[in-house]
Each structure stands twice: as structure tokens, then as C-alpha cells.
Protein backbone atom coordinates (compact mmCIF):
# COMPACT_ATOMS: atom_id res chain seq x y z
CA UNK A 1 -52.37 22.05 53.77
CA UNK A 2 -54.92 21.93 50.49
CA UNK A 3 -57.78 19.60 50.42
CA UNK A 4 -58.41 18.57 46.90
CA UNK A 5 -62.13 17.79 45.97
CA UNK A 6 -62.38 15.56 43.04
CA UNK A 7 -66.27 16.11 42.21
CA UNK A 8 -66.03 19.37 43.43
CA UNK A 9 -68.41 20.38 39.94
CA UNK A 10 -71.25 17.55 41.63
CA UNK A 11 -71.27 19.34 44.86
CA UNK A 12 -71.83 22.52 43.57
CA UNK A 13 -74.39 21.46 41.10
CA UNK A 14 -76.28 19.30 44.12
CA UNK A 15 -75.75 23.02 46.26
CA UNK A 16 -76.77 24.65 43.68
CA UNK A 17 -80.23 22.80 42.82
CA UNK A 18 -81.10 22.38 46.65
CA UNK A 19 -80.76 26.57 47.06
CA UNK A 20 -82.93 26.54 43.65
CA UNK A 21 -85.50 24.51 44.89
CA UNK A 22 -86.17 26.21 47.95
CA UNK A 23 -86.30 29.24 46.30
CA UNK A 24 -88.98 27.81 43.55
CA UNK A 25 -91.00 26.48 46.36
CA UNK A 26 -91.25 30.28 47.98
CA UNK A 27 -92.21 31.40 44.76
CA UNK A 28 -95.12 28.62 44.08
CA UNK A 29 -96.27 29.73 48.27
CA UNK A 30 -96.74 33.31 46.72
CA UNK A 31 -98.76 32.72 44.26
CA UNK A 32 -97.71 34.57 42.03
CA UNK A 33 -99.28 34.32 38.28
CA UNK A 34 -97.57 32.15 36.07
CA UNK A 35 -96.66 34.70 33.48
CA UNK A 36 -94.72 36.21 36.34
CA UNK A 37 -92.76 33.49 37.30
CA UNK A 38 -89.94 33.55 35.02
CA UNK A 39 -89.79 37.02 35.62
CA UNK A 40 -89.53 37.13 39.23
CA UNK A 41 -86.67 34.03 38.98
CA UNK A 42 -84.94 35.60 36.13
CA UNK A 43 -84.42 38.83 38.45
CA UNK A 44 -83.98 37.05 41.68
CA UNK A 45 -81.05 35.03 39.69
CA UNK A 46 -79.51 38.43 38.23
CA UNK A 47 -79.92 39.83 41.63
CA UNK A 48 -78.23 37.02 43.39
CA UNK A 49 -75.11 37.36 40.51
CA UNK A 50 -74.54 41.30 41.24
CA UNK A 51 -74.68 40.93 44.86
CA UNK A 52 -71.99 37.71 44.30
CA UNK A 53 -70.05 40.33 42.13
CA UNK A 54 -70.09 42.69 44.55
CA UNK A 55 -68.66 40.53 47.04
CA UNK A 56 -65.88 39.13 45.00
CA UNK A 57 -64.88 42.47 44.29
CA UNK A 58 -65.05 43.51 48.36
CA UNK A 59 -62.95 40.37 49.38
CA UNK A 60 -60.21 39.82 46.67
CA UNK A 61 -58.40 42.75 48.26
CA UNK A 62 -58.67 41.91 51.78
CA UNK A 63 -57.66 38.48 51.00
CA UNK A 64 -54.84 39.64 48.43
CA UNK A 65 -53.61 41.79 51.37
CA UNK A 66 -54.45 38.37 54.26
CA UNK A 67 -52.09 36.30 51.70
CA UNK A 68 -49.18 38.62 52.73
CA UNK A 69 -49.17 38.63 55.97
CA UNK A 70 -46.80 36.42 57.77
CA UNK A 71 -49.28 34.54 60.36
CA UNK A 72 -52.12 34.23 57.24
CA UNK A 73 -52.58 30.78 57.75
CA UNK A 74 -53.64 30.67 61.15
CA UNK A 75 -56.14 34.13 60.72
CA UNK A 76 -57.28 32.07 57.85
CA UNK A 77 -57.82 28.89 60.09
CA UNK A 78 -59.85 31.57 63.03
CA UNK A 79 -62.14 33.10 60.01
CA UNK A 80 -62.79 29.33 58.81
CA UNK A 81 -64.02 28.71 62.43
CA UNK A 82 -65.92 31.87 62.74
CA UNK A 83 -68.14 31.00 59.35
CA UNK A 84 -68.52 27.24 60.24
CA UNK A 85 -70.04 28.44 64.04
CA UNK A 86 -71.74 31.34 62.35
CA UNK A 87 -73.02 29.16 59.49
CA UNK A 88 -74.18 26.48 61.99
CA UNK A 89 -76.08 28.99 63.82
CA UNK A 90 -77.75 29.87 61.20
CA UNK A 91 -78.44 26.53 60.23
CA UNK A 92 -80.05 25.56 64.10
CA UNK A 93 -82.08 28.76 63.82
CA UNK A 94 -83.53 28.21 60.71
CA UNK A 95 -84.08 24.63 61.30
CA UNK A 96 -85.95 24.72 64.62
CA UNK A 97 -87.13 28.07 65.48
């Protein structure tokens, strides 16, 4: 089964600025020197992109070698579950703790 999203490019960008945001608003609460700024967020942002990287490069084999399995499809439907509870937790902790 394959879910197709047409905007998918809008919901990334809308991800995308939200994460942004937040992390411009911890950066205004340091107060941090404006000559810094674009420092710090040029580093955070190249930071962010090696550790993405790094993952990318961690998962395609494990998920090159969950493809081939015979029962992927329902280990992939279990994992789903595990980030969406894990995520949620996350989420609920964050929000009201």
C-alpha cells in the first residue's frame, strides 16, 4: 500500500520553517551578539546536515537488507508504530512537562 502526498514539497517547507523558528527563538533567549548570530545558525544548520548524512548512510543498509526479507512489510508496519508512540511521547513530554 503507498500513500501518495501531492504537496508533499508544502509540508516539508511548513516542517521545515516551524523547526527553524523554534530554533531562532532559542537563539534570540541566549543572547547572543548579533555578529554571532549567523554564525551560530550557519553551524547549527551544517551540524544538523552531517548528523542527517550520517544517518542516511547508517539506515540505507539496514533498510536495503529490511526490503529483502520476506515478512518486510509487516516489520515495517511494527517500526512505523514504534516511532509514531515514541514520537508522541516525545511530543506529551515536551509539551506539558
Amino acid at each position: 500500500m503507498s500513500i501518495e502526498i501531492q504537496f508533499r514539497w508544502g509540508l516539508t517547507f511548513a516542517f521545515g520553517l516551524i523547526h527553524g523558528l523554534g530554533f531562532a527563538d532559542l537563539l534570540k533567549e541566549m543572547a547572543l551578539p548579533k555578529s554571532d548570530l549567523v554564525i551560530a545558525l550557519v553551524s547549527f544548520n551544517i551540524g544538523i546536515e552531517v548528523i542527517q548524512v550520517g544517518v542516511v548512510l547508517i539506515c540505507l543498509p539496514l533498510l536495503y537488507y529490511l526490503h529483502k526479507m520476506k515478512n518486510s512489510l509487516k516489520v515495517i508496519q511494527y517500526l512505523s508504530w514504534v516511532i509514531v508512540v515514541s514520537g508522541t511521547y516525545y511530543l506529551m513530554q515536551q509539551l506539558f512537562y
